[in-house]
PDB file of N, CA and C in Angstrom:
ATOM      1  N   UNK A   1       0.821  -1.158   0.000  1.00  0.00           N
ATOM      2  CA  UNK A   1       0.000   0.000   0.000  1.00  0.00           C
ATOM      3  C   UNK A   1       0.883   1.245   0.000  1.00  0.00           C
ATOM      4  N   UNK A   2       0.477   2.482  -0.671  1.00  0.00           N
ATOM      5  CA  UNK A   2       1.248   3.328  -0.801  1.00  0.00           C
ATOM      6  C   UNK A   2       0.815   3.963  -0.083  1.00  0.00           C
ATOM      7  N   UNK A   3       2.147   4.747   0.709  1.00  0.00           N
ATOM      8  CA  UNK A   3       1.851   5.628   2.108  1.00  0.00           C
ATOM      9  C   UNK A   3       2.409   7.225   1.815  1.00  0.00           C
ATOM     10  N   UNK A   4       1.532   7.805   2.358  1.00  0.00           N
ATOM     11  CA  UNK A   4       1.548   9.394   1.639  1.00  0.00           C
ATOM     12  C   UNK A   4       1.787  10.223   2.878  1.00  0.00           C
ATOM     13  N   UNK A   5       2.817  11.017   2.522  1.00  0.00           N
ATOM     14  CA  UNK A   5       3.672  12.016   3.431  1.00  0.00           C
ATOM     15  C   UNK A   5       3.024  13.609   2.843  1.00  0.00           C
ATOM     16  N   UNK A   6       2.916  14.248   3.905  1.00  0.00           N
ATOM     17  CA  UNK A   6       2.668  15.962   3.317  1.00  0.00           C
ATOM     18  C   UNK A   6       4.052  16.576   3.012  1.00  0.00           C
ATOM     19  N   UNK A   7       4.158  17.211   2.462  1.00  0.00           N
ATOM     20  CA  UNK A   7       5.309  17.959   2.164  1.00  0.00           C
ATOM     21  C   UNK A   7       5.000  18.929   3.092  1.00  0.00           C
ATOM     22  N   UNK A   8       6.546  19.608   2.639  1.00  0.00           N
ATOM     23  CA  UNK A   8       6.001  21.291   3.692  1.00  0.00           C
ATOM     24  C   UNK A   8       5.478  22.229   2.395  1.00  0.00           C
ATOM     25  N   UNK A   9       5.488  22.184   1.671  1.00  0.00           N
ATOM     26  CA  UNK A   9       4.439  22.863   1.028  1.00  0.00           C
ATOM     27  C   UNK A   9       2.702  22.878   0.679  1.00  0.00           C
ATOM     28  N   UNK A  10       3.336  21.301   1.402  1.00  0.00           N
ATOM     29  CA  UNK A  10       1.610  21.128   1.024  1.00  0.00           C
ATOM     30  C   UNK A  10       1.231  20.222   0.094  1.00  0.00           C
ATOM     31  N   UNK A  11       2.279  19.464  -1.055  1.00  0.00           N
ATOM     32  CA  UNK A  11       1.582  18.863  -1.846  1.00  0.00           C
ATOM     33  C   UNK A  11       2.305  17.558  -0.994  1.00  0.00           C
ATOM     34  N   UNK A  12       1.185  16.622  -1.600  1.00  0.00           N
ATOM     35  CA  UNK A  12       1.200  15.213  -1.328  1.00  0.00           C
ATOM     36  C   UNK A  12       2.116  14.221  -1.881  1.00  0.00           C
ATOM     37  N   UNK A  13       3.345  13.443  -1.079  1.00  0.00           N
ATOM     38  CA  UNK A  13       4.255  12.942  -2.218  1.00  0.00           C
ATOM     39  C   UNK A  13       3.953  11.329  -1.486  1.00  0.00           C
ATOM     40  N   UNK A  14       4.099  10.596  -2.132  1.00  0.00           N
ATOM     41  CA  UNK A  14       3.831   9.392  -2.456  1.00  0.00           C
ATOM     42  C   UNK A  14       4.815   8.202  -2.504  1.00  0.00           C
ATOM     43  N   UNK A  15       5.068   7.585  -1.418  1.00  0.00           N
ATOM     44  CA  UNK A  15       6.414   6.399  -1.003  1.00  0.00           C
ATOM     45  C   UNK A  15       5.736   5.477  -1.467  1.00  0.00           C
ATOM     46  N   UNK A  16       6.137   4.603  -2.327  1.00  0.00           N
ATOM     47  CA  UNK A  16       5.905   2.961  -2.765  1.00  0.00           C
ATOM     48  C   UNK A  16       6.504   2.311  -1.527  1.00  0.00           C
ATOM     49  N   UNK A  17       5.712   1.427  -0.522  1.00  0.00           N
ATOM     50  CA  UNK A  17       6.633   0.417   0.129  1.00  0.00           C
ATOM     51  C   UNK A  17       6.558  -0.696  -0.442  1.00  0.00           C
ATOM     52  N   UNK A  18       7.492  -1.542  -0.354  1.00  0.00           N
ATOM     53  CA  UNK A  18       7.868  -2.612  -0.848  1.00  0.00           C
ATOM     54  C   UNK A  18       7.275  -3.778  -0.130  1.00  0.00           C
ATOM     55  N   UNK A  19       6.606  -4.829  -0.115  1.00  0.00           N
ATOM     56  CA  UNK A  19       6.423  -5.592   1.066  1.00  0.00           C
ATOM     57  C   UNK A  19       6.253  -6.961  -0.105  1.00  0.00           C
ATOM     58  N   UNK A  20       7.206  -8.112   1.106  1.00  0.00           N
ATOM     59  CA  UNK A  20       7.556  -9.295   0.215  1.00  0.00           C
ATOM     60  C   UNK A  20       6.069 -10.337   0.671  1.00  0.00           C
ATOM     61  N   UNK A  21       6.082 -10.710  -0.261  1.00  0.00           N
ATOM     62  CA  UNK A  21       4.549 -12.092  -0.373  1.00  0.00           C
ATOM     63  C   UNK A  21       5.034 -13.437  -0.368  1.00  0.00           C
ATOM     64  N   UNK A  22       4.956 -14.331   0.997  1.00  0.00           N
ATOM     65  CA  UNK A  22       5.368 -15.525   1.104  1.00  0.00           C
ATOM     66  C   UNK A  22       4.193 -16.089   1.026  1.00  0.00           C
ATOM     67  N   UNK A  23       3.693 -17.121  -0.221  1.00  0.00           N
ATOM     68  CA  UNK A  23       2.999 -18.208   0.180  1.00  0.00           C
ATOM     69  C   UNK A  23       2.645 -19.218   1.269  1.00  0.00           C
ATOM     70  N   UNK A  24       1.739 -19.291   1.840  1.00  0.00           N
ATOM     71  CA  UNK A  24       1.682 -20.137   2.966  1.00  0.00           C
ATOM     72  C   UNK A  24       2.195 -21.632   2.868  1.00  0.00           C
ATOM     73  N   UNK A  25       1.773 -21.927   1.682  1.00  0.00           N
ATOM     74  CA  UNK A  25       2.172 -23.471   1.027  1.00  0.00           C
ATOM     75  C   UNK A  25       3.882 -23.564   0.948  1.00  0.00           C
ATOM     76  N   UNK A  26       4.552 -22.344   0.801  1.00  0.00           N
ATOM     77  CA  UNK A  26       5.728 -22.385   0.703  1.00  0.00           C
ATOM     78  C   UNK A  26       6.550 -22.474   2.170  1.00  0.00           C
ATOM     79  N   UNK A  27       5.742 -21.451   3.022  1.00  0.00           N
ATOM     80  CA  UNK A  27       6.400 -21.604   4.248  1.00  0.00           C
ATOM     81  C   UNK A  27       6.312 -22.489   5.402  1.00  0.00           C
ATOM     82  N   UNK A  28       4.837 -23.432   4.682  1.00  0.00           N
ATOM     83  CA  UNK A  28       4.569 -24.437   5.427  1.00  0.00           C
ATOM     84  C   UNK A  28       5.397 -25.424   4.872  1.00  0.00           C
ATOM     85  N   UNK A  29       5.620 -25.730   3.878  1.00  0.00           N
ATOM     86  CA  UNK A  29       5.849 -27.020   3.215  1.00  0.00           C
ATOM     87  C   UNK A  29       5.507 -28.347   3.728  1.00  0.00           C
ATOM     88  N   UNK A  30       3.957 -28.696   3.315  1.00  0.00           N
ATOM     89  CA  UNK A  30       3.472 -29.399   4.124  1.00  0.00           C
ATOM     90  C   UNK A  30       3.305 -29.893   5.740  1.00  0.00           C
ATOM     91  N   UNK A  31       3.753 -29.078   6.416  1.00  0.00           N
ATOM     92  CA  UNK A  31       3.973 -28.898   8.302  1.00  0.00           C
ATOM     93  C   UNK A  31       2.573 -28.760   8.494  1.00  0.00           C
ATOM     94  N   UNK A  32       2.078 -28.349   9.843  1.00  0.00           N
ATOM     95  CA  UNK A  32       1.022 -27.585  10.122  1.00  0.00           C
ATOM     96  C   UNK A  32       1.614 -26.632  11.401  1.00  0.00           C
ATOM     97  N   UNK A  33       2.824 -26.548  11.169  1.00  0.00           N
ATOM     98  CA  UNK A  33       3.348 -25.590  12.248  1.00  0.00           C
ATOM     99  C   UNK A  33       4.808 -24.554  11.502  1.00  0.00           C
ATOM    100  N   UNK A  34       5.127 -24.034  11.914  1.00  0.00           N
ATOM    101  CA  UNK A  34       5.887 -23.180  11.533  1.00  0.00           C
ATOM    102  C   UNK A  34       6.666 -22.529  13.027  1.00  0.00           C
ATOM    103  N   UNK A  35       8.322 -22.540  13.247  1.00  0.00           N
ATOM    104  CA  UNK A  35       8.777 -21.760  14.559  1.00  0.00           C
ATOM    105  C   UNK A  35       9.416 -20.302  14.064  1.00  0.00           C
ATOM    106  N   UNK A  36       9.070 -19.305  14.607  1.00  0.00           N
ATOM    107  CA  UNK A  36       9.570 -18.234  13.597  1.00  0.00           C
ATOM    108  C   UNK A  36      10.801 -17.307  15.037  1.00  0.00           C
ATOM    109  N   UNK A  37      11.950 -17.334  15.122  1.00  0.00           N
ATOM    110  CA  UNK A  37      12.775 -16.552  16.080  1.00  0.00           C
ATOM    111  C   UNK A  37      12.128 -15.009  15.203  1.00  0.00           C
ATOM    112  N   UNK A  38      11.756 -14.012  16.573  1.00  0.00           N
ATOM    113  CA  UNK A  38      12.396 -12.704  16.249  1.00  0.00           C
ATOM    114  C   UNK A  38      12.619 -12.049  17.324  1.00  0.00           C
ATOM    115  N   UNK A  39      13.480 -11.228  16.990  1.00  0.00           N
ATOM    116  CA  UNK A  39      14.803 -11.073  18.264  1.00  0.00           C
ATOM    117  C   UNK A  39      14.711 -12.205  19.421  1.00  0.00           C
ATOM    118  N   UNK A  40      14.924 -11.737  20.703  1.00  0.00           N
ATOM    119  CA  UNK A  40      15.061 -12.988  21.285  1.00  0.00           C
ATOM    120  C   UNK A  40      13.918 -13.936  21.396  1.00  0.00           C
ATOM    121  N   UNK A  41      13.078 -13.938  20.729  1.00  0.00           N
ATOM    122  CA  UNK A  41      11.554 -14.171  21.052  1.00  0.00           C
ATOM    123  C   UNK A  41      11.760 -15.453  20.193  1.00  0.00           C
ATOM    124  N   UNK A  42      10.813 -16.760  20.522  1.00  0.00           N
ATOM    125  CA  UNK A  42       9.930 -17.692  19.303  1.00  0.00           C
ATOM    126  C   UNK A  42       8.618 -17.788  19.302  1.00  0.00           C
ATOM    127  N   UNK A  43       8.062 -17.957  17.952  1.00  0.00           N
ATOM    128  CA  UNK A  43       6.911 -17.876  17.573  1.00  0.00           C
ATOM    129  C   UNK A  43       6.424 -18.791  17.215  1.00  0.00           C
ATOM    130  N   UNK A  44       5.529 -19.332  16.994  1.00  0.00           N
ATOM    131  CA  UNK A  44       4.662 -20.616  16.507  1.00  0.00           C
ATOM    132  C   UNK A  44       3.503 -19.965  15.787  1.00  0.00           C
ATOM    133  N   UNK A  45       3.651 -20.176  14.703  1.00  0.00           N
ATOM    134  CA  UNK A  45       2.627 -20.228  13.463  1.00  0.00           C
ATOM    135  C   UNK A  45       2.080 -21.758  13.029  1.00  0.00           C
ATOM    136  N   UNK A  46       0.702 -21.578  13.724  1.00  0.00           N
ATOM    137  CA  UNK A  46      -0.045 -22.594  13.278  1.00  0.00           C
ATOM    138  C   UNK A  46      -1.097 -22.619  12.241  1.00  0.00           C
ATOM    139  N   UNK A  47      -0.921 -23.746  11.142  1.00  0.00           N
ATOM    140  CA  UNK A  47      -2.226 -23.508  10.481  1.00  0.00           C
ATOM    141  C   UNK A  47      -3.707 -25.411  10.740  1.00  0.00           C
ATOM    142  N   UNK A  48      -4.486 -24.369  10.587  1.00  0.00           N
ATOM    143  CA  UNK A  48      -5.490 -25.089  11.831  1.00  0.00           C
ATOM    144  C   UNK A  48      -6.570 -25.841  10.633  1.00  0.00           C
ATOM    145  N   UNK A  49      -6.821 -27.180  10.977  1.00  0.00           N
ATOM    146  CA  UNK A  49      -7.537 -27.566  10.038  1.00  0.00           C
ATOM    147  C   UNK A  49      -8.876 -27.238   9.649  1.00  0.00           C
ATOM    148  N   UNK A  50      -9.468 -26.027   9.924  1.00  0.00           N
ATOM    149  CA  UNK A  50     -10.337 -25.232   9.382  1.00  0.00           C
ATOM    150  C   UNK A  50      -9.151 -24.513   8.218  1.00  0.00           C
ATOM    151  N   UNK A  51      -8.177 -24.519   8.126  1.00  0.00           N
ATOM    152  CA  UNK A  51      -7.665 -23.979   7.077  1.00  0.00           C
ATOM    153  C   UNK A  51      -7.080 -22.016   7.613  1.00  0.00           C
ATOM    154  N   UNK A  52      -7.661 -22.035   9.109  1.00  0.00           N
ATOM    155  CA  UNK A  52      -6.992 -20.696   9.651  1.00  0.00           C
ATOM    156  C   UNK A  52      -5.480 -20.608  10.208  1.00  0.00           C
ATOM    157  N   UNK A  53      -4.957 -19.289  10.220  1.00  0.00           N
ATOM    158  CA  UNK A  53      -3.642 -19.386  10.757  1.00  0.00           C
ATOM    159  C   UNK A  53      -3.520 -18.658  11.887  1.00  0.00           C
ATOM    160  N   UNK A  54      -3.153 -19.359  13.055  1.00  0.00           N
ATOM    161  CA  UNK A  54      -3.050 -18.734  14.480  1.00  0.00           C
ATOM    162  C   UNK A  54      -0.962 -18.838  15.157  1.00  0.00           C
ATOM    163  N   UNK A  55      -0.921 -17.304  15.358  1.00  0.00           N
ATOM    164  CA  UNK A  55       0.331 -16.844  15.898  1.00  0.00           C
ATOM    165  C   UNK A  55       0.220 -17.249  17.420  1.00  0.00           C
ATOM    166  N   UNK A  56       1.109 -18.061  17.947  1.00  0.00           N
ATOM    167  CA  UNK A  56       1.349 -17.902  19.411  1.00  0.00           C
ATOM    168  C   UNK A  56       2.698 -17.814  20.084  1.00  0.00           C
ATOM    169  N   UNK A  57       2.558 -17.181  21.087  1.00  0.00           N
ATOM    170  CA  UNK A  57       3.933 -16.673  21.670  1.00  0.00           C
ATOM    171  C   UNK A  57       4.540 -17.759  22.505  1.00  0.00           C
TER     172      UNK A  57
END
């Protein structure tokens, strides 16, 4: 989504962010879990056989 900054004049300028698209099928590769480190932290990405995906700490 493109995110829009005011200038100091006033007109509207326009940042492209970049944001990368991982397939779920890819990051699952057949699992139904996923452990994700960020910073000192781990994560558990589950996908749930209703087909939902639940983050737990």
């Amino acid at each position: 989504m493109p995110e829009e900054h005011k200038q100091e004049s006033g007109v509207k300028n326009t940042i492209e962010m970049q944001t990368m698209v991982i397939r779920s099928e890819d990051l699952f590769k057949g699992s139904r879990q996923v452990l994700i480190s960020h910073g000192s932290e781990t994560y558990r990405l589950l996908h749930t056989k209703n087909g939902k995906l639940i983050l737990q700490k």
